[in-house]
N, C-alpha and C. Protein backbone atom coordinates (compact mmCIF):
# COMPACT_ATOMS: atom_id res chain seq x y z
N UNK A 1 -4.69 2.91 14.85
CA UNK A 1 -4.52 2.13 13.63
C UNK A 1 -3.05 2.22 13.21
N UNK A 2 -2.58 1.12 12.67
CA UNK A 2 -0.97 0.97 12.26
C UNK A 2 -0.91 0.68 11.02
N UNK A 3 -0.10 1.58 10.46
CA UNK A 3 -0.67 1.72 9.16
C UNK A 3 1.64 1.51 8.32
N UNK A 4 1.79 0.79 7.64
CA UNK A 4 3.03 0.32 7.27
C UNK A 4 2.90 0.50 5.65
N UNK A 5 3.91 1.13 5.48
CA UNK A 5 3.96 1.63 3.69
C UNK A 5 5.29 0.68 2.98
N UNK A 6 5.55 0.50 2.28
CA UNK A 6 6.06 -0.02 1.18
C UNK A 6 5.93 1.01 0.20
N UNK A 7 6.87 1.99 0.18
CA UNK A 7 7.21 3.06 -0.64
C UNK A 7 8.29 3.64 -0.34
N UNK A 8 8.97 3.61 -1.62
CA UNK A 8 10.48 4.09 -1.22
C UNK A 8 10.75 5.15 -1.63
N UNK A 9 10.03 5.91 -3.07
CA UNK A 9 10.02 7.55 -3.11
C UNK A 9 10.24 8.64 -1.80
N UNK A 10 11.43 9.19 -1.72
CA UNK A 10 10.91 10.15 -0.94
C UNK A 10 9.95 11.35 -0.98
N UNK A 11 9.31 11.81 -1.87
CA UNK A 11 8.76 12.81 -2.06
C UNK A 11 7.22 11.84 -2.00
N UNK A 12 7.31 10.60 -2.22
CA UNK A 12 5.86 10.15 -1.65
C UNK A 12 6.01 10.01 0.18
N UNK A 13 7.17 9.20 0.23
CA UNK A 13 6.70 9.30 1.76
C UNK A 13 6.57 10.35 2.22
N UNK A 14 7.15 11.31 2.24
CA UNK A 14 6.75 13.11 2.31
C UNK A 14 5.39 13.47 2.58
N UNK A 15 4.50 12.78 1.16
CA UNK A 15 3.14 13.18 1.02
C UNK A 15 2.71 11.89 2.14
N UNK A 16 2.79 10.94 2.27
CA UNK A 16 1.80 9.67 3.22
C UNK A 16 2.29 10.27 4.63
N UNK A 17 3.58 10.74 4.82
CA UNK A 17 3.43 11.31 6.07
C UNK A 17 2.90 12.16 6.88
N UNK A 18 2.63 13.64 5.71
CA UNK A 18 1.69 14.72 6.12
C UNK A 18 0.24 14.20 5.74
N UNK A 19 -0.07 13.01 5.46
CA UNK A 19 -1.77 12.81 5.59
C UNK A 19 -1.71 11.63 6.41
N UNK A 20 -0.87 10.69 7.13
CA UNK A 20 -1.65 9.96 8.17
C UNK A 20 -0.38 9.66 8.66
N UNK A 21 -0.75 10.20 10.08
CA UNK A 21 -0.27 10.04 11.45
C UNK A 21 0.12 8.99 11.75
N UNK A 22 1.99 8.88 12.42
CA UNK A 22 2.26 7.66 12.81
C UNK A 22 2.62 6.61 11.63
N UNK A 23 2.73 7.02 10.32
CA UNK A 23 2.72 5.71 9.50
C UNK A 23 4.00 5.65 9.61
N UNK A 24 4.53 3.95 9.31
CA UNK A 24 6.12 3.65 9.32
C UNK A 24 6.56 3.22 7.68
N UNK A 25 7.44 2.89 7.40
CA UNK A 25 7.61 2.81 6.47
C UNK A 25 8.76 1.40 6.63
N UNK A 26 9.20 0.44 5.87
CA UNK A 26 9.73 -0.95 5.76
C UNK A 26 9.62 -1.07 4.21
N UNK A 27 10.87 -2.17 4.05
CA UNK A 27 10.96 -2.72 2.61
C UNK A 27 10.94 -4.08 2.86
N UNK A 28 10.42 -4.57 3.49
CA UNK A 28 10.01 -6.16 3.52
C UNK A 28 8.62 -6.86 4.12
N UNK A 29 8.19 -8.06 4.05
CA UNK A 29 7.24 -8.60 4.45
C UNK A 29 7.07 -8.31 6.10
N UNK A 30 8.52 -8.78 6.38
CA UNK A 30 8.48 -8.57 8.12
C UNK A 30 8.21 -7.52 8.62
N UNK A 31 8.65 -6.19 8.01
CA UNK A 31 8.69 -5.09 8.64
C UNK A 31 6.45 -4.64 9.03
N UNK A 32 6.08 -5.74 8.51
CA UNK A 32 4.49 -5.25 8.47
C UNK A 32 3.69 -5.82 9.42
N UNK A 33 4.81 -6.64 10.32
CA UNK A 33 3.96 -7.14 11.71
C UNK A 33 3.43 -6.22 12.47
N UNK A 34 1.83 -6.83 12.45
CA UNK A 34 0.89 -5.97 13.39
C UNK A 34 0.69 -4.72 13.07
N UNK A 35 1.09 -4.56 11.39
CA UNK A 35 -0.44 -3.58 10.77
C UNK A 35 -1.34 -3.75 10.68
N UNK A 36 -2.58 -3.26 10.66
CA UNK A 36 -3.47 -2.89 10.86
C UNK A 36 -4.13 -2.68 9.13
N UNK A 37 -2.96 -1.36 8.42
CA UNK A 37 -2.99 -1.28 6.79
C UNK A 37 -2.35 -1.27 6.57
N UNK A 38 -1.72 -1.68 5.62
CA UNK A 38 0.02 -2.09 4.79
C UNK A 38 -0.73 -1.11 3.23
N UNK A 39 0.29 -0.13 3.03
CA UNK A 39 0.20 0.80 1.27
C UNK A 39 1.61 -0.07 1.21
N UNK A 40 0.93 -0.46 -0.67
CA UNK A 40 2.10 -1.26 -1.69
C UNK A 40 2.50 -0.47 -2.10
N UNK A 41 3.09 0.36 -3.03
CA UNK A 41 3.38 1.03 -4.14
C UNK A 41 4.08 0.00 -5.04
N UNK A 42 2.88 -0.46 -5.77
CA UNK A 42 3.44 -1.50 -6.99
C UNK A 42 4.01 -1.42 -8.07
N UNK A 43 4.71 0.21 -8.05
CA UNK A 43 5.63 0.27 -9.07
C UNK A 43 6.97 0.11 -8.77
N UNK A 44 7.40 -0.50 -7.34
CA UNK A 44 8.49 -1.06 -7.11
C UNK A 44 8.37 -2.51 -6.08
N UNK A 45 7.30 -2.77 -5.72
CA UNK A 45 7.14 -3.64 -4.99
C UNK A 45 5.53 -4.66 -5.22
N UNK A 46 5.37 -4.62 -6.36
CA UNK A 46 3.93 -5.61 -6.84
C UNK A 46 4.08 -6.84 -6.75
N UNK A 47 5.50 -7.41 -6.63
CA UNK A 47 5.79 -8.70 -6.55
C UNK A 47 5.36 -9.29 -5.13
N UNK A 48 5.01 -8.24 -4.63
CA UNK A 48 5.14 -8.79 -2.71
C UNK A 48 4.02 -8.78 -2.25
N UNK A 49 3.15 -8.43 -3.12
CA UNK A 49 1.66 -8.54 -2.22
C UNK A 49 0.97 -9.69 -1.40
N UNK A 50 1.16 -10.61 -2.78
CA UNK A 50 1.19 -12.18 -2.29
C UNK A 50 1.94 -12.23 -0.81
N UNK A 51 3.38 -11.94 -0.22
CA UNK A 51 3.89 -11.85 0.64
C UNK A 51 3.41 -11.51 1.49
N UNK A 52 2.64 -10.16 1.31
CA UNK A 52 2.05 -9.10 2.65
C UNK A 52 1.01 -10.10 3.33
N UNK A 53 0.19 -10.23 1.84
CA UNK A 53 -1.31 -11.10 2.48
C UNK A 53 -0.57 -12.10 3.25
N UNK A 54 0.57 -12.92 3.41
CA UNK A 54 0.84 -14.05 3.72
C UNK A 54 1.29 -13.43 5.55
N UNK A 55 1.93 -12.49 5.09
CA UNK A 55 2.55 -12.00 7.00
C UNK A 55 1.56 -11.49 7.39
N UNK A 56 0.56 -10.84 6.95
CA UNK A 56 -0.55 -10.02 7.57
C UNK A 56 -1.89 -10.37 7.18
N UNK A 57 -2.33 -11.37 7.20
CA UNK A 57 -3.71 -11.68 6.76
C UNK A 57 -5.05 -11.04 7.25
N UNK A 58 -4.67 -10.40 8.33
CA UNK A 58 -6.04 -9.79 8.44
C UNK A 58 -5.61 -8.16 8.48
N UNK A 59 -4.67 -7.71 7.88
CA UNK A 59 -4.14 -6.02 7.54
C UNK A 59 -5.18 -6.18 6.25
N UNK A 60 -5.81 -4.59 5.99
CA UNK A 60 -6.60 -4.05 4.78
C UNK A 60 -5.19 -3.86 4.08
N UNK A 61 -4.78 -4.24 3.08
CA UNK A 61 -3.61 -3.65 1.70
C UNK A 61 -4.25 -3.08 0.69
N UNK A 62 -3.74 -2.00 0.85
CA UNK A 62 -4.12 -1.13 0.06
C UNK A 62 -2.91 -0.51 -1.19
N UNK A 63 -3.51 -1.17 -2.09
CA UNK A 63 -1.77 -0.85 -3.24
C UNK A 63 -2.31 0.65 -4.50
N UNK A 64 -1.28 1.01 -4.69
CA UNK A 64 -1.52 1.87 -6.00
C UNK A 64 -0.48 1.80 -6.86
N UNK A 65 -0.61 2.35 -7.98
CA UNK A 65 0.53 2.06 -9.06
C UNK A 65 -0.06 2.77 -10.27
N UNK A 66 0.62 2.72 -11.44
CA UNK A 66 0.72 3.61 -12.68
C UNK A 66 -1.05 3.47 -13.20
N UNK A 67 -1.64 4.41 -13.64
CA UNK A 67 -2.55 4.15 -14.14
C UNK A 67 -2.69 3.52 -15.57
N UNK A 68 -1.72 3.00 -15.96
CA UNK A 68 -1.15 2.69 -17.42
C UNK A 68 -0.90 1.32 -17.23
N UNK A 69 -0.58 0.89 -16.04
CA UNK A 69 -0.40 -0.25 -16.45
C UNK A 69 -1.34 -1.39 -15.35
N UNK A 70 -2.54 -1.54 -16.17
CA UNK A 70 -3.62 -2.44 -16.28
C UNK A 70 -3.50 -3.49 -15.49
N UNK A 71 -2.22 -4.28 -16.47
CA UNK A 71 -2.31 -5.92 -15.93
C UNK A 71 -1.58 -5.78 -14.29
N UNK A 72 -0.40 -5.01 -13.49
CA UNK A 72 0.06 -5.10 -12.59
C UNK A 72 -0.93 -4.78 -11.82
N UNK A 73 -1.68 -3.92 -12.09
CA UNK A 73 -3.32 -3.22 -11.39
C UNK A 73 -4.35 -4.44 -10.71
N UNK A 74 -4.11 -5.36 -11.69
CA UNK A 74 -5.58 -6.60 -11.89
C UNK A 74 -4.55 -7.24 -11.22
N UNK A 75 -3.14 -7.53 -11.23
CA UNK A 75 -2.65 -8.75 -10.23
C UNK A 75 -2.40 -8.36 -9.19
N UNK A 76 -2.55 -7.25 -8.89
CA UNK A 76 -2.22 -6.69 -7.12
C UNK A 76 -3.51 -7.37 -6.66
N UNK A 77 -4.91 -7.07 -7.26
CA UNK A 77 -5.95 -7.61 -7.05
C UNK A 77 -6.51 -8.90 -6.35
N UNK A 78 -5.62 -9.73 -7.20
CA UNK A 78 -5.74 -11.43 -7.65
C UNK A 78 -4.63 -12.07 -6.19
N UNK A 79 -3.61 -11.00 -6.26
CA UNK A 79 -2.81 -11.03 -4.97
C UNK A 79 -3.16 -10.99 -3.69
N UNK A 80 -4.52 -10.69 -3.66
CA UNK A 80 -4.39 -9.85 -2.01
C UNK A 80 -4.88 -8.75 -1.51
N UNK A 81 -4.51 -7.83 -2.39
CA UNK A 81 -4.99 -6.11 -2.02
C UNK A 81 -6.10 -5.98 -1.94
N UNK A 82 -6.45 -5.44 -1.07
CA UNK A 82 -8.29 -5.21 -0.70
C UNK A 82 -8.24 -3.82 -1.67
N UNK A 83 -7.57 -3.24 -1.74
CA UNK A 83 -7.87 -1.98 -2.72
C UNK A 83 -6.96 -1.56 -3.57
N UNK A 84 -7.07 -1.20 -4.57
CA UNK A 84 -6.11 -0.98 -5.97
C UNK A 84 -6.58 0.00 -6.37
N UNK A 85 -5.37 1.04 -6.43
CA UNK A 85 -5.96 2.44 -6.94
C UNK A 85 -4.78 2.71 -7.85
N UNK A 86 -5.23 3.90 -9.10
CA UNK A 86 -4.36 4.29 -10.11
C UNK A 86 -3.43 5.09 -8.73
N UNK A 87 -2.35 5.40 -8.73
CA UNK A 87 -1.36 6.18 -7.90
C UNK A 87 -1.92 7.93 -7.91
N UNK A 88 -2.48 8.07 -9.20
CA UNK A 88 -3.31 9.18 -8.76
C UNK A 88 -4.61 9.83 -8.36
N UNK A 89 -4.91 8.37 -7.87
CA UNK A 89 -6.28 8.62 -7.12
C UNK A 89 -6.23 8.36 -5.72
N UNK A 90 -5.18 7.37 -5.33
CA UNK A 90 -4.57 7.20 -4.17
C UNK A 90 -4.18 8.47 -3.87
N UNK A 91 -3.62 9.65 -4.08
CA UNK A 91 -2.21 10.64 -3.69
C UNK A 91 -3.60 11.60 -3.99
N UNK A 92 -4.99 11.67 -4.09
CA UNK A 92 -6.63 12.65 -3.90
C UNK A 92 -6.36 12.82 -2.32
N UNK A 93 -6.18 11.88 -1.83
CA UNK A 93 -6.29 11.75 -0.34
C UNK A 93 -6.07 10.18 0.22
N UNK A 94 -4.77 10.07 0.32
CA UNK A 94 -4.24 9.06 0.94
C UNK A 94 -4.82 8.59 2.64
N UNK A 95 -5.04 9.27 3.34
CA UNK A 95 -6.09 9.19 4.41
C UNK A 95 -6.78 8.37 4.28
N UNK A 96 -7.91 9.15 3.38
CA UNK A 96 -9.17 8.61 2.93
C UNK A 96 -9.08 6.61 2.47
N UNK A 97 -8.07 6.90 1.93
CA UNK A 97 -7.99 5.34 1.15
C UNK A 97 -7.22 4.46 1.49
N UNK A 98 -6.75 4.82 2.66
CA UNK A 98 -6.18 3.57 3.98
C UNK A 98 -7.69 3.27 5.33
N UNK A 99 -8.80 3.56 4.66
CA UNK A 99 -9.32 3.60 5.87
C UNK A 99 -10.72 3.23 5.38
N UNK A 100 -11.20 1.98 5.84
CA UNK A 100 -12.15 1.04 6.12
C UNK A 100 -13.63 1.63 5.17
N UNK A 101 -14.22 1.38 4.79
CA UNK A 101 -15.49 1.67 3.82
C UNK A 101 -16.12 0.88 3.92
């Protein structure tokens, strides 16, 4: 499974790296050819989901972001993302929530 993040924290990619194997990391639409799962982190990149779904239509996107803020939550949704999690329910086990249910 190919799994492409959109997160530019280092201390998150830190954490997505010690829980799933192989993930790459990119700051653009292109960089997500022939994932499999694309992670948003929509507290710097919510604008692009629309984008992802558009380069990767059949990748699971899986976004997280502030638990505070509601409306970016509901438009990652409306965007594309097969899954929307508060950022701290995502970072329970990031594994777990790149992976098919």
């Amino acid at each position: 499974m190919k799994v492409v993040a959109l997160v530019d924290d280092l201390m998150d990619r830190s954490r997505l790296s010690g829980a799933i194997e192989g993930i790459t990391f990119t700051r653009t639409a292109d960089g997500c050819a022939d994932a499999d799962v694309v992670v948003v982190d929509l507290a710097r990149y919510a604008s692009t989901v629309g984008a992802m779904r558009a380069a990767v239509p059949n990748a699971r996107i899986v976004a997280f972001g502030p638990h505070v803020d509601d409306a970016t939550l509901a438009q990652a949704g409306v965007d594309g993302a097969d899954v929307v999690l508060a950022r701290s329910v995502f970072f329970r086990d990031p594994a777990e929530a790149v992976t098919e249910k």
